[in-house]
Every structure is written in structure tokens, then in C-alpha cells.
Protein backbone atom coordinates (compact mmCIF):
# COMPACT_ATOMS: atom_id res chain seq x y z
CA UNK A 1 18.92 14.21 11.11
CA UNK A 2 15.89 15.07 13.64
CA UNK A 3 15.94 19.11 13.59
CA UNK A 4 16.03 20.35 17.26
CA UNK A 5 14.09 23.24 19.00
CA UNK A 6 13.89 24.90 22.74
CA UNK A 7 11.49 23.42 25.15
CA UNK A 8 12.71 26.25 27.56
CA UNK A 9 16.39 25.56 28.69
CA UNK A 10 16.15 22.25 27.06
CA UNK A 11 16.73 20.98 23.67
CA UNK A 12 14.31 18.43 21.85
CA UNK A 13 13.22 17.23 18.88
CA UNK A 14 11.51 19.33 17.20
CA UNK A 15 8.39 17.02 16.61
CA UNK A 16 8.28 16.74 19.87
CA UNK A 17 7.87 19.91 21.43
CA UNK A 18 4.15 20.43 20.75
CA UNK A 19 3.46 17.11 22.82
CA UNK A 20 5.77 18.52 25.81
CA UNK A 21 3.84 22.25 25.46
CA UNK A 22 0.71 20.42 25.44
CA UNK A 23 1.60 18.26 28.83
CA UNK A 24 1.99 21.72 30.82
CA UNK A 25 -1.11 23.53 29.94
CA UNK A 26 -3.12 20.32 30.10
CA UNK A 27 -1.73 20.09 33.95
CA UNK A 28 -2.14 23.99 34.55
CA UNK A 29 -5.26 24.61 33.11
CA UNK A 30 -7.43 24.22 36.22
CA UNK A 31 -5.30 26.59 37.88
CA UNK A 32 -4.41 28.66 35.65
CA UNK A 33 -6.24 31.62 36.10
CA UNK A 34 -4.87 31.54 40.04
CA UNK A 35 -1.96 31.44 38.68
CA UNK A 36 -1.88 34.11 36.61
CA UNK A 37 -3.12 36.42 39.20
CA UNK A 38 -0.24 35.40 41.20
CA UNK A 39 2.42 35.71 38.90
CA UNK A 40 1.48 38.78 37.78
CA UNK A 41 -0.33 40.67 40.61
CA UNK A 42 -3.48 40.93 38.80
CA UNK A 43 -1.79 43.01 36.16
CA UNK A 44 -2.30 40.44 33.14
CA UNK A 45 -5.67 41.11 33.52
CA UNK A 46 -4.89 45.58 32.55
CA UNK A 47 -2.65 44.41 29.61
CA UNK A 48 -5.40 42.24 28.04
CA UNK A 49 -7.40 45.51 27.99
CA UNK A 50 -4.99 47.42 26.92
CA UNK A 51 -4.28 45.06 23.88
CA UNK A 52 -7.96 45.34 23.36
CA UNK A 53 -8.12 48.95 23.06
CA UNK A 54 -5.35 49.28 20.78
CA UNK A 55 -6.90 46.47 18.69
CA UNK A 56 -9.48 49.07 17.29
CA UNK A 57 -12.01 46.84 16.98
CA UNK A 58 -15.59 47.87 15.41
CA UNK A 59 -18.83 45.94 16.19
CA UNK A 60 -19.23 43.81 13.18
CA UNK A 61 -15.18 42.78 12.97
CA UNK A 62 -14.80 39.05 12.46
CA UNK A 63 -11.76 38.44 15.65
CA UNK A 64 -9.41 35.38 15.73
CA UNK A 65 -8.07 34.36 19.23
CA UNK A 66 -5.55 32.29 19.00
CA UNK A 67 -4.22 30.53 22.18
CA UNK A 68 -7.35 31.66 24.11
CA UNK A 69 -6.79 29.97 27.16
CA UNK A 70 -9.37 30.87 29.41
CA UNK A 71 -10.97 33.70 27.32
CA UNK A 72 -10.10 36.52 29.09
CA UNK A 73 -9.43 38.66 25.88
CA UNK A 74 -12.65 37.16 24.22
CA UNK A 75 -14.51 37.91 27.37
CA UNK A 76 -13.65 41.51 27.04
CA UNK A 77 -14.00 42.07 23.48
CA UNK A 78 -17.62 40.04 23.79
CA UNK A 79 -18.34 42.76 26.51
CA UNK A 80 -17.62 45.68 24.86
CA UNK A 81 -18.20 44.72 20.91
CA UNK A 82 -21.13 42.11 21.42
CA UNK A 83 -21.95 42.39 17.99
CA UNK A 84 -18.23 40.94 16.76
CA UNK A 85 -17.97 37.36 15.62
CA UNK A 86 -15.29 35.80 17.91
CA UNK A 87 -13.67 32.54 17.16
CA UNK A 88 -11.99 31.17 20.53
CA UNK A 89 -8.94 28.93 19.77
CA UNK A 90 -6.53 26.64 21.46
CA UNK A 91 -4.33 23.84 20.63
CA UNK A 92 -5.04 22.02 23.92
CA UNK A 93 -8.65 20.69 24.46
CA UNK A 94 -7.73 20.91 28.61
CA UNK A 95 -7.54 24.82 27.96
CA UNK A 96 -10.21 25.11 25.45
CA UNK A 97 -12.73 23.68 27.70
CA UNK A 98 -11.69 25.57 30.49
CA UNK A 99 -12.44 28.56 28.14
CA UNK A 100 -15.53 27.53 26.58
CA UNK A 101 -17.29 26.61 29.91
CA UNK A 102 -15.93 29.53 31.43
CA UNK A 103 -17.58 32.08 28.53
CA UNK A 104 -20.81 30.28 29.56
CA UNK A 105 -20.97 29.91 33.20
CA UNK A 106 -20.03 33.93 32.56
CA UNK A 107 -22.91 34.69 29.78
CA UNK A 108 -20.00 35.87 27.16
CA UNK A 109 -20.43 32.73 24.85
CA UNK A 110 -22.91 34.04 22.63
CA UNK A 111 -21.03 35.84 19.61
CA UNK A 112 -17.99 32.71 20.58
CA UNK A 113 -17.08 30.01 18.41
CA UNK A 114 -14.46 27.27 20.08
CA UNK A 115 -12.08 25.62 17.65
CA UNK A 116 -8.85 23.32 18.91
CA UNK A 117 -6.29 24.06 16.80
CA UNK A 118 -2.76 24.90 16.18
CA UNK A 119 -1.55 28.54 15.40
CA UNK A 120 1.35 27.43 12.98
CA UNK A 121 -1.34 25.88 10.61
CA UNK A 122 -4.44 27.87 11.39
CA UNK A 123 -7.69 26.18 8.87
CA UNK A 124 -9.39 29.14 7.60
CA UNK A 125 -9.27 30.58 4.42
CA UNK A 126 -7.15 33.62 3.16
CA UNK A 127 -8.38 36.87 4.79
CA UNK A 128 -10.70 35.62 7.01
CA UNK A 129 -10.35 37.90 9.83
CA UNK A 130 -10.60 41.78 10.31
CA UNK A 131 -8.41 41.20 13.85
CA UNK A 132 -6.16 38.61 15.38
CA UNK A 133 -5.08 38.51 19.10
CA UNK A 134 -2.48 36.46 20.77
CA UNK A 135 -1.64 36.49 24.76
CA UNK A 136 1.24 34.84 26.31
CA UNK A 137 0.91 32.12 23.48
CA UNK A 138 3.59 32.39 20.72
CA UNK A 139 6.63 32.07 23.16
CA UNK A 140 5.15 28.44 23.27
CA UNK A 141 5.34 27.80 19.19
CA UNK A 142 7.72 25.33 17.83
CA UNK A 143 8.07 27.67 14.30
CA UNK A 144 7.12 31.07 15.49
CA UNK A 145 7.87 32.30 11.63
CA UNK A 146 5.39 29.71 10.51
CA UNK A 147 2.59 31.07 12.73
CA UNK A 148 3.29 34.65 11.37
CA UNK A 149 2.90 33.92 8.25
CA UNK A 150 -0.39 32.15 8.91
CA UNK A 151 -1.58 34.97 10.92
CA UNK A 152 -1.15 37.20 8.05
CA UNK A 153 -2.52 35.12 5.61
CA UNK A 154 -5.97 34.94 7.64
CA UNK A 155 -5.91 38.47 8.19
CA UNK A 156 -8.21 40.98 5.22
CA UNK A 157 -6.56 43.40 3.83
CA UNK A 158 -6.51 46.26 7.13
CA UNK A 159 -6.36 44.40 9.48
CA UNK A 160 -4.57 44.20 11.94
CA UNK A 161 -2.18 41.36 15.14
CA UNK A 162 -1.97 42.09 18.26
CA UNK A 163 0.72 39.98 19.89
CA UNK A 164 0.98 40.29 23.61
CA UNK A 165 4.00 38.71 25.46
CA UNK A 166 6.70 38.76 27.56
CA UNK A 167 9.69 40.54 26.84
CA UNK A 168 13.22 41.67 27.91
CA UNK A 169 12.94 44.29 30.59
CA UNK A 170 14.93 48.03 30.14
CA UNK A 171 16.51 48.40 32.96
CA UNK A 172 19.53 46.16 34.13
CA UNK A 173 18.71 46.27 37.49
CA UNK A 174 15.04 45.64 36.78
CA UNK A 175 16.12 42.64 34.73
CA UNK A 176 18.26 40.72 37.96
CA UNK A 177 14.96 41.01 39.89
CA UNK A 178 12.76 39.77 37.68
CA UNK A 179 14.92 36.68 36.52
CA UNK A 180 15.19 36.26 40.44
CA UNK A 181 11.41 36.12 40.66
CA UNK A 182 11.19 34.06 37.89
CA UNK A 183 13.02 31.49 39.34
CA UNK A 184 12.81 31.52 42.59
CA UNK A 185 9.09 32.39 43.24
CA UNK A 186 7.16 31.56 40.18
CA UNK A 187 8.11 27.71 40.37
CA UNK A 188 7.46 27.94 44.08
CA UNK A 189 3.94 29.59 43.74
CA UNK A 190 3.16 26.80 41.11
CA UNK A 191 3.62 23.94 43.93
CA UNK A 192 2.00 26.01 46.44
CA UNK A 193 -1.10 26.92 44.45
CA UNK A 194 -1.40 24.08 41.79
CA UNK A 195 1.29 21.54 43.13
CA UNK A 196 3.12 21.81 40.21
CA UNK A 197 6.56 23.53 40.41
CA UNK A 198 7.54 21.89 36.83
CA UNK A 199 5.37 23.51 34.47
CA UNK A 200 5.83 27.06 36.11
CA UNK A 201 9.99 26.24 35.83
CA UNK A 202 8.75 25.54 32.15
CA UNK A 203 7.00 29.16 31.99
CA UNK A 204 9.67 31.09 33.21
CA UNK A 205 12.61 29.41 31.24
CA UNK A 206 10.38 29.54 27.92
CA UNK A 207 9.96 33.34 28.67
CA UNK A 208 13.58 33.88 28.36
CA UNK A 209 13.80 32.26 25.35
CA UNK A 210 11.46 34.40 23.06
CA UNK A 211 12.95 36.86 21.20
CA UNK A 212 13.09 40.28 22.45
CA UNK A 213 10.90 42.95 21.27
CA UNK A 214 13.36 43.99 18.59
CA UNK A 215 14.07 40.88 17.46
CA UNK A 216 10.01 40.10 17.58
CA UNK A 217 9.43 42.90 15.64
CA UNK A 218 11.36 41.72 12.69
CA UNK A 219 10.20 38.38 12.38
CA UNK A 220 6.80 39.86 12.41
CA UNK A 221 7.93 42.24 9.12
CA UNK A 222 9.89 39.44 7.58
CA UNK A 223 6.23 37.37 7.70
CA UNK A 224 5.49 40.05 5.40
CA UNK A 225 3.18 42.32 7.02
CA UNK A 226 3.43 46.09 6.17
CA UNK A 227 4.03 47.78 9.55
CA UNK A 228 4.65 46.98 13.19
CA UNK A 229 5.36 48.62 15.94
CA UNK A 230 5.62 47.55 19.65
CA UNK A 231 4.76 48.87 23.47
CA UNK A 232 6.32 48.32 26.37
CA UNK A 233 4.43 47.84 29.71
CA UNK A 234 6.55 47.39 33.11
CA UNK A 235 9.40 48.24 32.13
CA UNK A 236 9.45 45.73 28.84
CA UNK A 237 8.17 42.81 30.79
CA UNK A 238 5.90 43.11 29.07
CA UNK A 239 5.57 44.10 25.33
CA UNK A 240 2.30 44.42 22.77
CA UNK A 241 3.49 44.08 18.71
CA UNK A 242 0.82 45.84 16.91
CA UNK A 243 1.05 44.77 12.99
CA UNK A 244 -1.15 45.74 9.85
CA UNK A 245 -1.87 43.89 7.00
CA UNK A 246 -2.23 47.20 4.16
């Protein structure tokens, strides 16, 4: 029997959902940095610094991005530690190109390496890599466990994940507005601004499916690393998971 999975509110085959992932970000991808000024006010771009600074990093760490996107967390790590070794990744090419050309046209491509590849079954060897980031990319796994465990097994012995996503918010009240944004604006902005209300219905349903911080934070111990603990921005819209590998 085919095992099923979530592509947000819907159910597929499991096989399937990378192929159905991959169709949104290859149609957002020009747009997507519009876009996620727009969803977020501008405010993705203070929580991808703020992942950065708890990241610790030193000037000769060895830094795994994993569904880069654009770059914007290699761009700021390249700025501030230009003597890391930063290896851009994405599982879609329409993304990673977007990211690669971006890091040159903005002169942060020179300590960058650009790999395609998939999170769940990451090709480097054991202990690879002193830090590894994520932003706004595991919600979009088909075997979240899976990627953990990779992540951990790339990581030396110190260091450390940083896993920035969306979350549950606190506050009840906070939580009715925000799923009434996320339905009723976000998929609007998306045909406005990239005439594509689909994918950004996608977004916003796939964001209330990933587990809440709680529930991330176990899965993220149960992978086997040592420690984690989590912060909320916004309320919990938005949460970083900070893990070690001891």
C-alpha cells in the first residue's frame, strides 16, 4: 500500500510530494523575495539575523545551508564571517539559481559553494560541518525525522542547527488573526504580486501543518542530538530550534 503524507491540507502519496513541493518554488522563485517582504513586512529579513547571531559562528567554520533559497542567510554570514566556507543548497535548481546569481550580482559568492540537493539525504560525509542553518525549509520535507538525522550526522562533534520556521502563535487571539491573514491575504498577495494565488494557499496551509515548537523540539532530540532549545519571535510565529551535537 502507497504510504501517504501532507501536501498542506491535502493528502498524497508520499513519493509524490517532493514533485508537488518542487512545482511551487519552481513557480515562486522569481518572486519570491517580493513575496517574502510582503508576507512578512520585511521582518524575515531581522529573524535571518537573528538566527545568525545565535549560530555562533567563527571565521574559519565550515556552514551548511540547506534550503537556501535566495541566500539571504548565506549573504549575511558571507558578510560578516568572509573567511567561513559556505555551501549553498537547494533541492530545486529554479531556487538555486536564483540564489547563486543573486550571491554574484551582490559580490557575496566568493567563500559560496551551490549544490542541488535534498535535505532528507544530504551527500557529505559524517561530520562535515561546524554549523547547519535551515529557513522556512523543513515544513516542506516529506520525512522531517529523516532530515534530522542527516543533519546531525553532517554536523562535527560541537556543532551546532539552527532551524528557523514558523510556528504556533501564544496567544489565542493572536492565533485567529494570523490564520485570517493567512488565508485571506497571503493567497491574495500571491496573485497580486506573482499571479499565483495557489502556491501561497500551499504556504500557508503547509505552515499549519508543521509541528509546533514543542513537538519540533522533540523530534529534533529523538534525531539524537544532545540539547535543544527553542525561541519564539512574534508571538511564536515564529520560532528558532537551536540544537548541539556534544
Amino acid at each position: 500500500m502507497t504510504k501517504k503524507t501532507h501536501f498542506g491540507f491535502k493528502e498524497v502519496d508520499e513519493q509524490d510530494k517532493s514533485a508537488h513541493v518542487g512545482g511551487v518554488f519552481s513557480s515562486v522563485a522569481e518572486s519570491y523575495d517580493i513575496m517574502n517582504d510582503a508576507m512578512s513586512l520585511g521582518l524575515h529579513r531581522v529573524w535571518k539575523k537573528i538566527l545568525v547571531e545565535l549560530a555562533g559562528i567563527s571565521q574559519k567554520d565550515k556552514v551548511l545551508d540547506i534550503a537556501s533559497g535566495t541566500g539571504d542567510i548565506a549573504k549575511i554570514i558571507s558578510k560578516e564571517y568572509p573567511e567561513t566556507e559556505i555551501y549553498m543548497t537547494d533541492i530545486n535548481m529554479d531556487m538555486l539559481s536564483e540564489g547563486r546569481n543573486r550571491a554574484v550580482d551582490e559580490n557575496f559568492s566568493s567563500n559560496c559553494h551551490f549544490c542541488q540537493l535534498s535535505g532528507e539525504t544530504i551527500p557529505f560525509e559524517d561530520s562535515s560541518f561546524d554549523i547547519i542553518t535551515i529557513g522556512f525549509g523543513l515544513r516542506n520535507f516529506t520525512n522531517k525525522e529523516a532530515g534530522l538525522e542527516e543533519m546531525k550526522r553532517c554536523l562535527k562533534r560541537g556543532g551546532k542547527l539552527l532551524v528557523l520556521e514558523f510556528s504556533k502563535p501564544i496567544n489565542p487571539l493572536f492565533s485567529k488573526i494570523y490564520d485570517w491573514y493567512s488565508f485571506n491575504i497571503l493567497p491574495k498577495l500571491g496573485s497580486i504580486l506573482a499571479n499565483d494565488s495557489e502556491s501561497y494557499q500551499y504556504l500557508a496551509e503547509s505552515i499549519r501543518m508543521h509541528p509546533d515548537q514543542e513537538s519540533l523540539k522533540t523530534m529534533i532530540l529523538d534525531a539524537g542530538f544532545n540539547e535543544c532549545k527553542f525561541y519564539n519571535l512574534v508571538n511564536g510565529i515564529v520560532s528558532i530550534h537551536v540544537a548541539y551535537e556534544k
